[in-house]
N, C-alpha and C. Protein backbone atom coordinates (compact mmCIF):
# COMPACT_ATOMS: atom_id res chain seq x y z
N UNK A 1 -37.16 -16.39 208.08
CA UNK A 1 -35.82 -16.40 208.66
C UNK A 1 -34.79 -16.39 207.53
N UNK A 2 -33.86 -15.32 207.96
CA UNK A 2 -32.66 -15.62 206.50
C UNK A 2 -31.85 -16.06 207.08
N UNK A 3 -30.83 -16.99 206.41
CA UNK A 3 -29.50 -17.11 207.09
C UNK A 3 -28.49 -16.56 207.74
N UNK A 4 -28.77 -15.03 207.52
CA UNK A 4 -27.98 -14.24 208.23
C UNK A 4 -28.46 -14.36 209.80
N UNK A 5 -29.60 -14.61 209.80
CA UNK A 5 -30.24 -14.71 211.15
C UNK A 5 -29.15 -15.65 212.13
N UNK A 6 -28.66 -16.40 211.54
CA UNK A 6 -28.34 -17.97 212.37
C UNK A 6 -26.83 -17.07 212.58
N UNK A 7 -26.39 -17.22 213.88
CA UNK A 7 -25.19 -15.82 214.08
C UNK A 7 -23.68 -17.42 213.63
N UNK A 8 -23.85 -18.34 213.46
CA UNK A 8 -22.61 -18.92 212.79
C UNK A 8 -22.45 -18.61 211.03
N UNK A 9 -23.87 -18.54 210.54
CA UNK A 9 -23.59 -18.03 209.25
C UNK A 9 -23.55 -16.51 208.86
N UNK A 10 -23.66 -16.00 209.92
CA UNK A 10 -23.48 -13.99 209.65
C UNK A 10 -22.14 -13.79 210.28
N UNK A 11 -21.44 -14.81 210.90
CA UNK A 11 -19.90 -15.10 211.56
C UNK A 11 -18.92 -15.39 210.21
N UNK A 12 -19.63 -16.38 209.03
CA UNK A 12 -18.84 -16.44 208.25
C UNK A 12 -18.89 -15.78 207.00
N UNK A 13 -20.39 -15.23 206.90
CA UNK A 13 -19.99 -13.92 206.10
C UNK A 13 -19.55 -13.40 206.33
N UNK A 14 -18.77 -12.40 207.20
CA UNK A 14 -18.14 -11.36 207.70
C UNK A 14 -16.53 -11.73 207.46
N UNK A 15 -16.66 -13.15 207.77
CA UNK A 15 -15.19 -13.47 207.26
C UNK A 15 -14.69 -13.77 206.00
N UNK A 16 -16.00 -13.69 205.57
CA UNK A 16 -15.55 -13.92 203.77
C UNK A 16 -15.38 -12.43 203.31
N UNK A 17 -16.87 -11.73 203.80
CA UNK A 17 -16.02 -9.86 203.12
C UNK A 17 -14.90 -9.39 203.58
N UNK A 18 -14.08 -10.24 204.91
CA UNK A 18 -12.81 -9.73 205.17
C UNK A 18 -11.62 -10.18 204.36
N UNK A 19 -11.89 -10.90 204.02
CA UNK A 19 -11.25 -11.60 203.40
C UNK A 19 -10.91 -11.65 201.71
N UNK A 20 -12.63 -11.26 201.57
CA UNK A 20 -12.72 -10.72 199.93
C UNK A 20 -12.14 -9.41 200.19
N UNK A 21 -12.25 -8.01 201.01
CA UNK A 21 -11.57 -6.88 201.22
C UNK A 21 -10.52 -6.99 201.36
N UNK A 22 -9.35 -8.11 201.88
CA UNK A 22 -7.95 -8.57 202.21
C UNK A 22 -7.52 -8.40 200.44
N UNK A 23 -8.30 -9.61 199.54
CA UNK A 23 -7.85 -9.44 198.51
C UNK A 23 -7.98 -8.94 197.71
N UNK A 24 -8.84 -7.75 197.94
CA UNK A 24 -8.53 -6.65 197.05
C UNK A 24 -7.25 -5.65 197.36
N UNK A 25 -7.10 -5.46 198.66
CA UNK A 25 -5.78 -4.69 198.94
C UNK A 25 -4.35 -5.21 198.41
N UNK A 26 -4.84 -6.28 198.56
CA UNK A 26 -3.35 -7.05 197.95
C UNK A 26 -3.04 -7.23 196.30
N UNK A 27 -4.37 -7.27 195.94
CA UNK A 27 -4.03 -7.41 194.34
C UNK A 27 -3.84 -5.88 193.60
N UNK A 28 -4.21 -4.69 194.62
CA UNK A 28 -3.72 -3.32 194.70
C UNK A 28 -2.48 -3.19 195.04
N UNK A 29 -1.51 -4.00 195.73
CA UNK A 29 -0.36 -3.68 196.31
C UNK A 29 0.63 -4.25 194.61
N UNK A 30 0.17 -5.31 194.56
CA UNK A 30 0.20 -6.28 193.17
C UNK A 30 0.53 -5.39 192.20
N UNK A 31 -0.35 -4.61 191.81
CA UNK A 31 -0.51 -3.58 190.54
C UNK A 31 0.15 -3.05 190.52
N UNK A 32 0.25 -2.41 192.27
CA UNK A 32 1.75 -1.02 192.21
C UNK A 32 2.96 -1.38 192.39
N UNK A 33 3.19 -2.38 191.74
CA UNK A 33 4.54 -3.31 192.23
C UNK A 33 6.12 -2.19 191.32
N UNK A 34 5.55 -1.28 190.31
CA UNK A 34 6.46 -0.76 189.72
C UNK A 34 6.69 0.66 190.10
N UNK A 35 5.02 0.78 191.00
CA UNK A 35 5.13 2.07 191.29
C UNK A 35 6.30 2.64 192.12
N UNK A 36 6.73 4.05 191.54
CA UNK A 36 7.94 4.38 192.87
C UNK A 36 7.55 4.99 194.02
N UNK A 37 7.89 4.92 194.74
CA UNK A 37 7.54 5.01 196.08
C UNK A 37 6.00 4.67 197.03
N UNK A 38 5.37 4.43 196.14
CA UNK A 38 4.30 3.12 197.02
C UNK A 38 4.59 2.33 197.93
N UNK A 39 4.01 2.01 199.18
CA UNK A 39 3.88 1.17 200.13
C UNK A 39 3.16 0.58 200.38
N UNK A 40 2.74 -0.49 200.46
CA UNK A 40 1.86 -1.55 200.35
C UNK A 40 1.17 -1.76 201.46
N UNK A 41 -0.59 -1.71 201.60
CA UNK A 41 -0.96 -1.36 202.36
C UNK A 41 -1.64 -3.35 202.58
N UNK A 42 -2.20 -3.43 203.53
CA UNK A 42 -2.55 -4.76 204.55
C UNK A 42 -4.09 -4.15 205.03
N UNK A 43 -4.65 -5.43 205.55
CA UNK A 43 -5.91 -4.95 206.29
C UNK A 43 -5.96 -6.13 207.23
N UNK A 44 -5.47 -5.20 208.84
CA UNK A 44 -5.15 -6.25 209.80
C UNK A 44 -6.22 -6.82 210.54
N UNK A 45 -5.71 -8.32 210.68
CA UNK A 45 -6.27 -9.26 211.60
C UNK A 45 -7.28 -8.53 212.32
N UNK A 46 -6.46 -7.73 213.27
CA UNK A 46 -7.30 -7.15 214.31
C UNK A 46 -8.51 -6.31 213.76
N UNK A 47 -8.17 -5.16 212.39
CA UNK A 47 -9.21 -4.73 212.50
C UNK A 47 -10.50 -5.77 211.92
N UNK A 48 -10.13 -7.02 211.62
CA UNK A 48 -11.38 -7.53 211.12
C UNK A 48 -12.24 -8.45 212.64
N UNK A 49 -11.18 -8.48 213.78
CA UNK A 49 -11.29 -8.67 214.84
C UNK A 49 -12.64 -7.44 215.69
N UNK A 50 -11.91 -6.29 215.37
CA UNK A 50 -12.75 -4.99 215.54
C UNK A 50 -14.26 -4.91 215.50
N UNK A 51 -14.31 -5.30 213.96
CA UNK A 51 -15.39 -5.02 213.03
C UNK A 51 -16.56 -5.97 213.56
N UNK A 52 -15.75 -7.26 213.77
CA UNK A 52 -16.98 -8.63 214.59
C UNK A 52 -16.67 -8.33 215.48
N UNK A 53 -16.41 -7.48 216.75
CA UNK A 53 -16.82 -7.42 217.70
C UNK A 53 -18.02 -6.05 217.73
N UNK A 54 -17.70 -5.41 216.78
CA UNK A 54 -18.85 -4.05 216.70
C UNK A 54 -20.39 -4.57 216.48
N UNK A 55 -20.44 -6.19 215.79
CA UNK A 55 -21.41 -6.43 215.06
C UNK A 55 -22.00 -7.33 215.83
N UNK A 56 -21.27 -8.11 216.70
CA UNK A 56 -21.88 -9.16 217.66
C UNK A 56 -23.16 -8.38 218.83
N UNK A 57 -24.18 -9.26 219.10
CA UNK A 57 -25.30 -8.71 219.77
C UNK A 57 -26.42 -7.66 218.98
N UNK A 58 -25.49 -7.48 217.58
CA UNK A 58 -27.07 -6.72 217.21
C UNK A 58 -27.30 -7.30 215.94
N UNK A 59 -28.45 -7.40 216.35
CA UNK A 59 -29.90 -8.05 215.40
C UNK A 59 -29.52 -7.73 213.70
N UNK A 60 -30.49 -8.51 212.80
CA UNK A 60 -30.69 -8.26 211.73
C UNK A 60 -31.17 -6.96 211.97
N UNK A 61 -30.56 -5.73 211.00
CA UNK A 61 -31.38 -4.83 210.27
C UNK A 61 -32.00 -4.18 209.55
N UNK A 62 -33.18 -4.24 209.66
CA UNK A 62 -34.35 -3.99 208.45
C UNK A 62 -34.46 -2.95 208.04
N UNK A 63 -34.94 -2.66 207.47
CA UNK A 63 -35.87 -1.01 206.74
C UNK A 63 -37.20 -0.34 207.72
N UNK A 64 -37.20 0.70 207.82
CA UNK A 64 -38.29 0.92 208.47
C UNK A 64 -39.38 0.90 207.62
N UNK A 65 -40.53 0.91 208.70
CA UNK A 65 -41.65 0.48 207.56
C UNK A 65 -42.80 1.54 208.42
N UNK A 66 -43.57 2.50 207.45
CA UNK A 66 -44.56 3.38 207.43
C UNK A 66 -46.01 2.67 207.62
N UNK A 67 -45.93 1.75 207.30
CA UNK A 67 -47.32 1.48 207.27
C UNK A 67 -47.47 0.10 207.82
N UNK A 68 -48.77 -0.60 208.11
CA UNK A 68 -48.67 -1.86 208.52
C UNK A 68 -48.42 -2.88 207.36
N UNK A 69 -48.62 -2.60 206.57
CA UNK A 69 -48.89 -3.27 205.29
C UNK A 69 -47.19 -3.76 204.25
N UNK A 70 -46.25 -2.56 204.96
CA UNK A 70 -45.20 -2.81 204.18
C UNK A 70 -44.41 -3.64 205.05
N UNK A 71 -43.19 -4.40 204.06
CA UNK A 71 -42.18 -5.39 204.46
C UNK A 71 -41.21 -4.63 204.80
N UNK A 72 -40.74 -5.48 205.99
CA UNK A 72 -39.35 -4.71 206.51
C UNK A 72 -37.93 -4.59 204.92
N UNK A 73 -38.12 -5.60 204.45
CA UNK A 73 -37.18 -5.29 203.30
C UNK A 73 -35.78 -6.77 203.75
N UNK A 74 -35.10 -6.80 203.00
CA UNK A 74 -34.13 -7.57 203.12
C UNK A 74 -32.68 -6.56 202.77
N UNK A 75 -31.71 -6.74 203.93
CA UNK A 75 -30.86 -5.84 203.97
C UNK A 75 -29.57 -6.47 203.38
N UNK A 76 -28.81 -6.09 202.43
CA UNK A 76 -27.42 -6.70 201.94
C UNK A 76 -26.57 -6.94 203.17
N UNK A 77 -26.04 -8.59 203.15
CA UNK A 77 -24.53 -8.24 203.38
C UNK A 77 -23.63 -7.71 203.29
N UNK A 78 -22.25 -8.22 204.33
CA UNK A 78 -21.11 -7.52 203.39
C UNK A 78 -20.48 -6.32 203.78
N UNK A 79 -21.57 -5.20 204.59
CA UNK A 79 -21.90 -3.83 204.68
C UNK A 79 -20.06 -3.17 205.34
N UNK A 80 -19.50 -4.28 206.47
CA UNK A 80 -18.34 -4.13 207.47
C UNK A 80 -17.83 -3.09 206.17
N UNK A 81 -17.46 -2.15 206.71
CA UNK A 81 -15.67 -1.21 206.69
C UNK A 81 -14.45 -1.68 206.78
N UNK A 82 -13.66 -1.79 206.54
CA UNK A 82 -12.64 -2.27 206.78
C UNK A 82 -11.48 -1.21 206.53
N UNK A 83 -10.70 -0.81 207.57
CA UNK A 83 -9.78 0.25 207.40
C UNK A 83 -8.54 -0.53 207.21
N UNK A 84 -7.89 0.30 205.97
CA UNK A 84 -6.01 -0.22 205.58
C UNK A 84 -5.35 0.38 206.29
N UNK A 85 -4.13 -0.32 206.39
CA UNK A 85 -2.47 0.37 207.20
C UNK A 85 -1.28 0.10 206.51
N UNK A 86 -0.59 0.98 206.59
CA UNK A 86 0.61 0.74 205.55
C UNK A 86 1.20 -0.40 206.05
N UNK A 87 1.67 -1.45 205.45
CA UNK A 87 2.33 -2.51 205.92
C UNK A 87 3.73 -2.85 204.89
N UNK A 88 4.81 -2.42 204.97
CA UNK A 88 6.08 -2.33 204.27
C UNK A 88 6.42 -4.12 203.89
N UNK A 89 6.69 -3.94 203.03
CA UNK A 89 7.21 -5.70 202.74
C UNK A 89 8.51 -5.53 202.97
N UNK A 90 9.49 -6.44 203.21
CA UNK A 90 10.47 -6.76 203.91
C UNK A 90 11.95 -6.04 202.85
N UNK A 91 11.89 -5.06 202.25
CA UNK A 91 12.97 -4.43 201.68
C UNK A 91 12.19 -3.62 200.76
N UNK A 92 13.11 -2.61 200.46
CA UNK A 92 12.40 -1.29 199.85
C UNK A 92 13.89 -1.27 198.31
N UNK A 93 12.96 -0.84 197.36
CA UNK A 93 13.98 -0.74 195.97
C UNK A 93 14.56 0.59 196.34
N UNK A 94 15.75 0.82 195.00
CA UNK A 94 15.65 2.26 195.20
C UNK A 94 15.01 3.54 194.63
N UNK A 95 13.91 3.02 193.93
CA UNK A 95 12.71 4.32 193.62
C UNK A 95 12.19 4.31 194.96
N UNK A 96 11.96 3.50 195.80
CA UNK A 96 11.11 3.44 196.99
C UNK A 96 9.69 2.36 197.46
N UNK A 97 9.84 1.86 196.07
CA UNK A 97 9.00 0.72 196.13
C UNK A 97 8.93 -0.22 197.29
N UNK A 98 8.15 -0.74 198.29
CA UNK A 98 8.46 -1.74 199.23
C UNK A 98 7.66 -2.63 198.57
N UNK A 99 7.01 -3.03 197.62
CA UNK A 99 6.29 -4.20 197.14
C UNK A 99 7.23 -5.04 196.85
N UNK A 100 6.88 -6.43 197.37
CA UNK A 100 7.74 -7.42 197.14
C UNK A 100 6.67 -8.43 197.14
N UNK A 101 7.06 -8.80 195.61
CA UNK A 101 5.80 -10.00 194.74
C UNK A 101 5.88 -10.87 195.57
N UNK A 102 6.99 -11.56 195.93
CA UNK A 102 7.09 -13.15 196.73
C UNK A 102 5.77 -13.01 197.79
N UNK A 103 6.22 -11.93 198.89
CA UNK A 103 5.44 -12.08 199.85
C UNK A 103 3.74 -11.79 199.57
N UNK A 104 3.70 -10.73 198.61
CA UNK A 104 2.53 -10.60 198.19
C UNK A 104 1.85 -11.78 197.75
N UNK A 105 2.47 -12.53 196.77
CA UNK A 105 1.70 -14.15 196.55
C UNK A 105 1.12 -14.73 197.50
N UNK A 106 2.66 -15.00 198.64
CA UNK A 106 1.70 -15.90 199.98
C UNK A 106 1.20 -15.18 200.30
N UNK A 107 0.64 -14.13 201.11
CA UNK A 107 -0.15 -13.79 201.52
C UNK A 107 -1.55 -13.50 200.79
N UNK A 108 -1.57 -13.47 199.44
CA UNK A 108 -2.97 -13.81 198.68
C UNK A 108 -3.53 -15.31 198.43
N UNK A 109 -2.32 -16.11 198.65
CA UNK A 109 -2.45 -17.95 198.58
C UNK A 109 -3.11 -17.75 200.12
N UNK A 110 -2.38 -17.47 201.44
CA UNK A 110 -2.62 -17.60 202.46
C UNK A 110 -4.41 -16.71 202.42
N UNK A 111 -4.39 -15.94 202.35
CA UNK A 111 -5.85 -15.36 202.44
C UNK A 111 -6.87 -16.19 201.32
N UNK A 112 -6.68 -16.67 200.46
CA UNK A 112 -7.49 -17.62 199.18
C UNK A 112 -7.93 -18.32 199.93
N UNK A 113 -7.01 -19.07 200.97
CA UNK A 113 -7.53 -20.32 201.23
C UNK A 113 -8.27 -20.31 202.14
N UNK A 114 -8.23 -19.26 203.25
CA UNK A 114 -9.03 -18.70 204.32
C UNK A 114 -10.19 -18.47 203.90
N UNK A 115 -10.32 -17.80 202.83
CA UNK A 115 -11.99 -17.10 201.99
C UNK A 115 -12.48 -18.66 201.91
N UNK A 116 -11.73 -19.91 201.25
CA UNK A 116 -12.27 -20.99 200.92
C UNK A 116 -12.91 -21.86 201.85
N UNK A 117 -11.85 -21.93 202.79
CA UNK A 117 -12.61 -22.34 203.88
C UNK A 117 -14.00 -21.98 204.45
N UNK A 118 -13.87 -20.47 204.92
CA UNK A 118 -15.03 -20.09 205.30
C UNK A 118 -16.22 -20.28 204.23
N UNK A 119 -16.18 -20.24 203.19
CA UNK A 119 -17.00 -20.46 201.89
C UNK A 119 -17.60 -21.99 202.08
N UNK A 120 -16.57 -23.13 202.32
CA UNK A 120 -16.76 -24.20 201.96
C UNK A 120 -17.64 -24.64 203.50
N UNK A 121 -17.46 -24.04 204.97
CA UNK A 121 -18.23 -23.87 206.06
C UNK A 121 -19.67 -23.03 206.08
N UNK A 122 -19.34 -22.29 204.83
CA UNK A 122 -20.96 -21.67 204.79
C UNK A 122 -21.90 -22.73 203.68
N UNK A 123 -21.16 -23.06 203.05
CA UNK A 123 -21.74 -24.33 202.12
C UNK A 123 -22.66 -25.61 202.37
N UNK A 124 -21.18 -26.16 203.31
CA UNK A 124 -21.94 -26.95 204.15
C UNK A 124 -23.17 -26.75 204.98
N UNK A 125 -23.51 -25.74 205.76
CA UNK A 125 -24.01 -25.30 206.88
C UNK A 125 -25.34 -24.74 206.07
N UNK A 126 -25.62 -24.19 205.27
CA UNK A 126 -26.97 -24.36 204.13
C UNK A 126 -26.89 -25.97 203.89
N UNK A 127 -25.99 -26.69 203.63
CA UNK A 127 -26.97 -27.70 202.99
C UNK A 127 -27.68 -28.60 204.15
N UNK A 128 -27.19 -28.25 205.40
CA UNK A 128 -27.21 -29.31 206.56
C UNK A 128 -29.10 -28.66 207.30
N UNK A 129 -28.79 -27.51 207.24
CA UNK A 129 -30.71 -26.46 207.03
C UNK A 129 -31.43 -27.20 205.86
N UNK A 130 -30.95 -27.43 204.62
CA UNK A 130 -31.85 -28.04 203.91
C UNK A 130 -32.41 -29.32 203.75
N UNK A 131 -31.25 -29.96 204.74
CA UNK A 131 -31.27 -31.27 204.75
C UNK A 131 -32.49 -31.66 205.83
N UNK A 132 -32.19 -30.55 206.62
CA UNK A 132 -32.95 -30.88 207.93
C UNK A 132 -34.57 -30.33 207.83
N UNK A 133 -34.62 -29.15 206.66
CA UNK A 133 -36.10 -28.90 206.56
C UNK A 133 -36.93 -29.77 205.60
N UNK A 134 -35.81 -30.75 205.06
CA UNK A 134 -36.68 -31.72 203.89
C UNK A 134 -37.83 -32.44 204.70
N UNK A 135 -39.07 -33.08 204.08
CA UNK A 135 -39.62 -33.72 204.90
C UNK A 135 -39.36 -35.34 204.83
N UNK A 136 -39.28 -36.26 205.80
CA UNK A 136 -38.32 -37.33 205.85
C UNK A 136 -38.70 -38.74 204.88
N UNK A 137 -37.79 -39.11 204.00
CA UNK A 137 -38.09 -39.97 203.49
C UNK A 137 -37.76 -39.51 201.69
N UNK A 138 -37.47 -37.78 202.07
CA UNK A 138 -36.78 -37.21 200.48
C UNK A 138 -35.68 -36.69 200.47
C-alpha cells in the first residue's frame, strides 16, 4: 500500500502541486515585473477545484505488466495540469506592465502558507500510520 492509496493523503498532494504550480506562476509574474507589457498570469482556485474533481474515484495507476512475473511499477505524483489565466493586478504602468510587487508578495505569503499547511497535514498523517503500525510497547 502507498500513501497515495489513502484518498486524504492523495487529497493533499494534489494540493501541494497546486500550490507548488501557484508558486511558480507567481514568482514568473515576479521576474516580469519590468517587463513592458506583460500581464500577470494566476492559476485559479477553481481550476485546481477542476483538476480534484477529474481525479476523485479513480484508483492508483500502475504500469501495465506483460508478464506474471513483473511489478506493476510505482507511478509519480504530482502528474495534475494546471492551466494559467491572465489575471491583471490592480493598475497597469505606462509601458503596460500590470505587475504589481505588493500584491504579488501577498499572494505568494498567502499561497506559502497554504503549501505549509497542507505539508504540515501530510506530515502529521504519515507519522500517525507509523505510529499505528509500530508494534505496541515501541
Amino acid at each position: 500500500m502507498r500513501p497515495d492509496d489513502i484518498p486524504l493523503l492523495a487529497m493533499l498532494r494534489d494540493t501541494m502541486g497546486y500550490h507548488g504550480a501557484r508558486q511558480r506562476v507567481i514568482a514568473e509574474n515576479v521576474a516580469n515585473a519590468n517587463t513592458p507589457g506583460y500581464t500577470p498570469n494566476d492559476i485559479p482556485r477553481s481550476e485546481f477545484e477542476r483538476v480534484l474533481a477529474g481525479q476523485q474515484g479513480q484508483g492508483a495507476v500502475g504500469l501495465r505488466t506483460t508478464h506474471a512475473q513483473h511489478y506493476g511499477g510505482e507511478t509519480g505524483g504530482g502528474s495534475a495540469q494546471f492551466r494559467t489565466e491572465r489575471a491583471p493586478d490592480s493598475e497597469t504602468t505606462v509601458n503596460g506592465n500590470s505587475v504589481v510587487i505588493e500584491e504579488q508578495m501577498v499572494d505568494a505569503n498567502e499561497n506559502r502558507m497554504r503549501f505549509e499547511t497542507a505539508l504540515s497535514l501530510y506530515q502529521k498523517s504519515l507519522n500517525m500510520i507509523r505510529m499505528a503500525s509500530r508494534s505496541p510497547g515501541q
